[in-house]
C-alpha atoms as a PDB file:
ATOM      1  CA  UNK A   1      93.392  80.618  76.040  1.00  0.00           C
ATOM      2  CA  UNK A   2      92.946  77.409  77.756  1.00  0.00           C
ATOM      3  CA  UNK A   3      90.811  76.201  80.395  1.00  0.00           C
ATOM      4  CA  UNK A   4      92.704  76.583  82.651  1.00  0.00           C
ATOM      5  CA  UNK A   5      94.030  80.197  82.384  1.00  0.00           C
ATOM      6  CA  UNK A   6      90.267  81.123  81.809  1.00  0.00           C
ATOM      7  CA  UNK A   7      89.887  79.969  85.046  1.00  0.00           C
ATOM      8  CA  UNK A   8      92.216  81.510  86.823  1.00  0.00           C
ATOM      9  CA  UNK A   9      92.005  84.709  84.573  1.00  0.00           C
ATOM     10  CA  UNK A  10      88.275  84.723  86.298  1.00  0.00           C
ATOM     11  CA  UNK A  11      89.690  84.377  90.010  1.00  0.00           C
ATOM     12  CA  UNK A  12      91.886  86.932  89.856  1.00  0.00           C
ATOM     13  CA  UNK A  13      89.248  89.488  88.421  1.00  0.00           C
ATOM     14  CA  UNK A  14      87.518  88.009  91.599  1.00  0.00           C
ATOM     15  CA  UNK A  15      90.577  88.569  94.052  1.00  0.00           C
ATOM     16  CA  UNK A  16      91.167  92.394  92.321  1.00  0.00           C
ATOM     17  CA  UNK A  17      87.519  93.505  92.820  1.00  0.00           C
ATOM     18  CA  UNK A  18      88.021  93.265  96.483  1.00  0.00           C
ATOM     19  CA  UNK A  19      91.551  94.230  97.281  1.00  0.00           C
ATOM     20  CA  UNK A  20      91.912  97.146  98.705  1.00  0.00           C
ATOM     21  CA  UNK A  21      95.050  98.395  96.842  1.00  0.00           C
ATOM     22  CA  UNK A  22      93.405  97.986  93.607  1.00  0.00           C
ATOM     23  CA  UNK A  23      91.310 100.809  91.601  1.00  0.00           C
ATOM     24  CA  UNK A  24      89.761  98.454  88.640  1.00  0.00           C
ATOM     25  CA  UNK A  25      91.252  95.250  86.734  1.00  0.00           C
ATOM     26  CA  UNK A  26      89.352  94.638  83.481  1.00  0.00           C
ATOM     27  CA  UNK A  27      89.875  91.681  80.708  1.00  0.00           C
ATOM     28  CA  UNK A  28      90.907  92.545  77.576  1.00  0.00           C
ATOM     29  CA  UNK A  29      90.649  91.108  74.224  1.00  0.00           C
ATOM     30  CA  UNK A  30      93.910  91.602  72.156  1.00  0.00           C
ATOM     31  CA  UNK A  31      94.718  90.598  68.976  1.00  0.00           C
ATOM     32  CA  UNK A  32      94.039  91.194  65.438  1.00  0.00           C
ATOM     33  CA  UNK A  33      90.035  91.150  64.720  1.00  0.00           C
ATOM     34  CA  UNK A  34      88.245  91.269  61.437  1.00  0.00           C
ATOM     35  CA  UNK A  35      89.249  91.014  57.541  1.00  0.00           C
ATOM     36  CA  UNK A  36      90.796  94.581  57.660  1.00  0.00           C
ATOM     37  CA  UNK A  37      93.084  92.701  60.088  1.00  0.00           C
ATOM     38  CA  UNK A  38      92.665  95.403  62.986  1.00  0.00           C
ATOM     39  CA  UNK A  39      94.593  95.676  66.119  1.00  0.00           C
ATOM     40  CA  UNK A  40      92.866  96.067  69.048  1.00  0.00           C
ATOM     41  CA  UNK A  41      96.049  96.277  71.502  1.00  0.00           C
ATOM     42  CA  UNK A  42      99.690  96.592  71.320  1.00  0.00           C
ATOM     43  CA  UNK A  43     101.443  93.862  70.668  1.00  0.00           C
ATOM     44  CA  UNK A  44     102.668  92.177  73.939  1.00  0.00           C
ATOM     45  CA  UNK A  45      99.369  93.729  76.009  1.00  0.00           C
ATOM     46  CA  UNK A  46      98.400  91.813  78.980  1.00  0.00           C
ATOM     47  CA  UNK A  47      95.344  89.956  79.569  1.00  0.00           C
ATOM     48  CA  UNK A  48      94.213  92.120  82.247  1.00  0.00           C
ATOM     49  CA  UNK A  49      94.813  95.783  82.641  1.00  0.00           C
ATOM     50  CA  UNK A  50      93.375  98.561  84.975  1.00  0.00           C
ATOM     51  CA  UNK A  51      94.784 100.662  87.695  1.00  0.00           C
ATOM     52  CA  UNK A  52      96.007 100.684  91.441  1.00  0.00           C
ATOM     53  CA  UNK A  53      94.248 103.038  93.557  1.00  0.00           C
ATOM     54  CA  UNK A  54      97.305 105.149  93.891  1.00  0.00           C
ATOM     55  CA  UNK A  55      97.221 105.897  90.378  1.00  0.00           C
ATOM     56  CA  UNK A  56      99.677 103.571  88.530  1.00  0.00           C
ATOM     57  CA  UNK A  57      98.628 101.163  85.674  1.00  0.00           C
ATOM     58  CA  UNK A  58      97.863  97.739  86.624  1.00  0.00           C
ATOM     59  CA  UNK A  59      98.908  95.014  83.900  1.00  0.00           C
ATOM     60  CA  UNK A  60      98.834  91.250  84.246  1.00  0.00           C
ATOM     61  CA  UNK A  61      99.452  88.302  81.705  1.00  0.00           C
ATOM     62  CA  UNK A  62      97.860  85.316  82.651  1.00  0.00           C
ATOM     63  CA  UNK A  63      99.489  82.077  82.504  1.00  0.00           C
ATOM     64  CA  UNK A  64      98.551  78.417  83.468  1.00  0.00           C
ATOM     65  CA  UNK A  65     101.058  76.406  85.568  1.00  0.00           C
ATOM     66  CA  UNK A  66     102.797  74.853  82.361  1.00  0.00           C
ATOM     67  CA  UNK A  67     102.646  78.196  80.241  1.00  0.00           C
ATOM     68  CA  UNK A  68     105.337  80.261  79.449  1.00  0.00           C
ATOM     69  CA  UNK A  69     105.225  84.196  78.225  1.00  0.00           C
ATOM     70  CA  UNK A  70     106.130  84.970  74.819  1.00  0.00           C
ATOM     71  CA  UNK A  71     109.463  87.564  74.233  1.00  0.00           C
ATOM     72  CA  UNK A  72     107.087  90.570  73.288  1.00  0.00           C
ATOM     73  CA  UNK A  73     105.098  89.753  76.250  1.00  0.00           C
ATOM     74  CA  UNK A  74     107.635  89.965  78.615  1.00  0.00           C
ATOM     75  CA  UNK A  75     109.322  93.237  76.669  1.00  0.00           C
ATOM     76  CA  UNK A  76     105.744  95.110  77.565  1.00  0.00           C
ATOM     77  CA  UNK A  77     105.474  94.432  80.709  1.00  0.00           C
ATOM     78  CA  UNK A  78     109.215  95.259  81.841  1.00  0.00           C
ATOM     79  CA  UNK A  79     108.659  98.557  79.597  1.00  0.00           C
ATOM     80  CA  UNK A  80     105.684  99.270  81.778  1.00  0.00           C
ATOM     81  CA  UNK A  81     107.029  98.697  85.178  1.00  0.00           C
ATOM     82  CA  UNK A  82     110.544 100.920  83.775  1.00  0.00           C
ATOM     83  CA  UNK A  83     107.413 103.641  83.625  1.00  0.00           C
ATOM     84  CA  UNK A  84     105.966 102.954  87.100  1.00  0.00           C
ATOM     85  CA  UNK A  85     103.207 100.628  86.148  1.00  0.00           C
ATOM     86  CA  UNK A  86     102.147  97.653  88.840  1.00  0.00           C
ATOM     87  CA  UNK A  87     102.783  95.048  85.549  1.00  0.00           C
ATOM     88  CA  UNK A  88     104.072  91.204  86.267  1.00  0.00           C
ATOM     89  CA  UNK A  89     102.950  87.535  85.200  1.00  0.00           C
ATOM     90  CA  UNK A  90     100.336  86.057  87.563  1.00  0.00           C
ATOM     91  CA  UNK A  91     100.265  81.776  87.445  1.00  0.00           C
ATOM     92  CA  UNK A  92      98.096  81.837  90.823  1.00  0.00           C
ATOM     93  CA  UNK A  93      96.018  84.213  92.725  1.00  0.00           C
ATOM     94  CA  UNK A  94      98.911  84.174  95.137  1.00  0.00           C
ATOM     95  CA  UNK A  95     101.205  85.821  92.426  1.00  0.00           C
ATOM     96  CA  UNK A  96      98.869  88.114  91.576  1.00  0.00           C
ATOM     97  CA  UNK A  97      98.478  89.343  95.578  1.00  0.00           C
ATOM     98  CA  UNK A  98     101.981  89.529  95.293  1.00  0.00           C
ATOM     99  CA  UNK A  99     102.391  91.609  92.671  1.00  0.00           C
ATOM    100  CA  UNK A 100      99.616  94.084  94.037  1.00  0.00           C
ATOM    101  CA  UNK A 101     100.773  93.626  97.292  1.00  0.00           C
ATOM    102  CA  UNK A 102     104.762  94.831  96.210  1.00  0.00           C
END
């Protein structure tokens, strides 16, 4: 991940720990770990994942100004929010208030 998206990935943890709409936000490591080659999420999971305090998942992919989301990415988090989940791309703390905020 880059600098930048580190960054931000941080102030958004920030922003979620103190809005009131939000249950828990937590960072998650994805990817394929080890020699045995294991998964730790589904492919196309978020960087960031908890809940809203009304019960529905919470999923956000991080991206800097200049990234863009991969297909599966996207795929996941449309399937999530056909489900009910909170679940959108976040390139500022402002999107991400947004996305919380509905």
């Amino acid at each position: 991940m880059a600098k930048a998206a580190n960054t931000l990935e941080r102030t958004i943890l920030q922003a979620a720990a103190i809005h009131p709409r939000v249950g828990a936000l937590y960072r998650f490591n994805g990817g394929v770990f080890g020699p045995r080659r294991v998964r730790a999420c589904p492919n196309g999971w978020p960087d960031l994942a908890g809940w809203m305090r009304d019960g529905r998942a919470l999923l956000v992919e991080v991206k800097a100004a200049t990234d863009y989301a991969m297909p599966h990415q996207v795929e996941f988090l449309d399937e999530a929010k056909a489900a009910g989940a909170v679940a959108g791309i976040a390139r500022s703390v402002d999107d991400f208030l947004k996305l919380v905020e509905g």
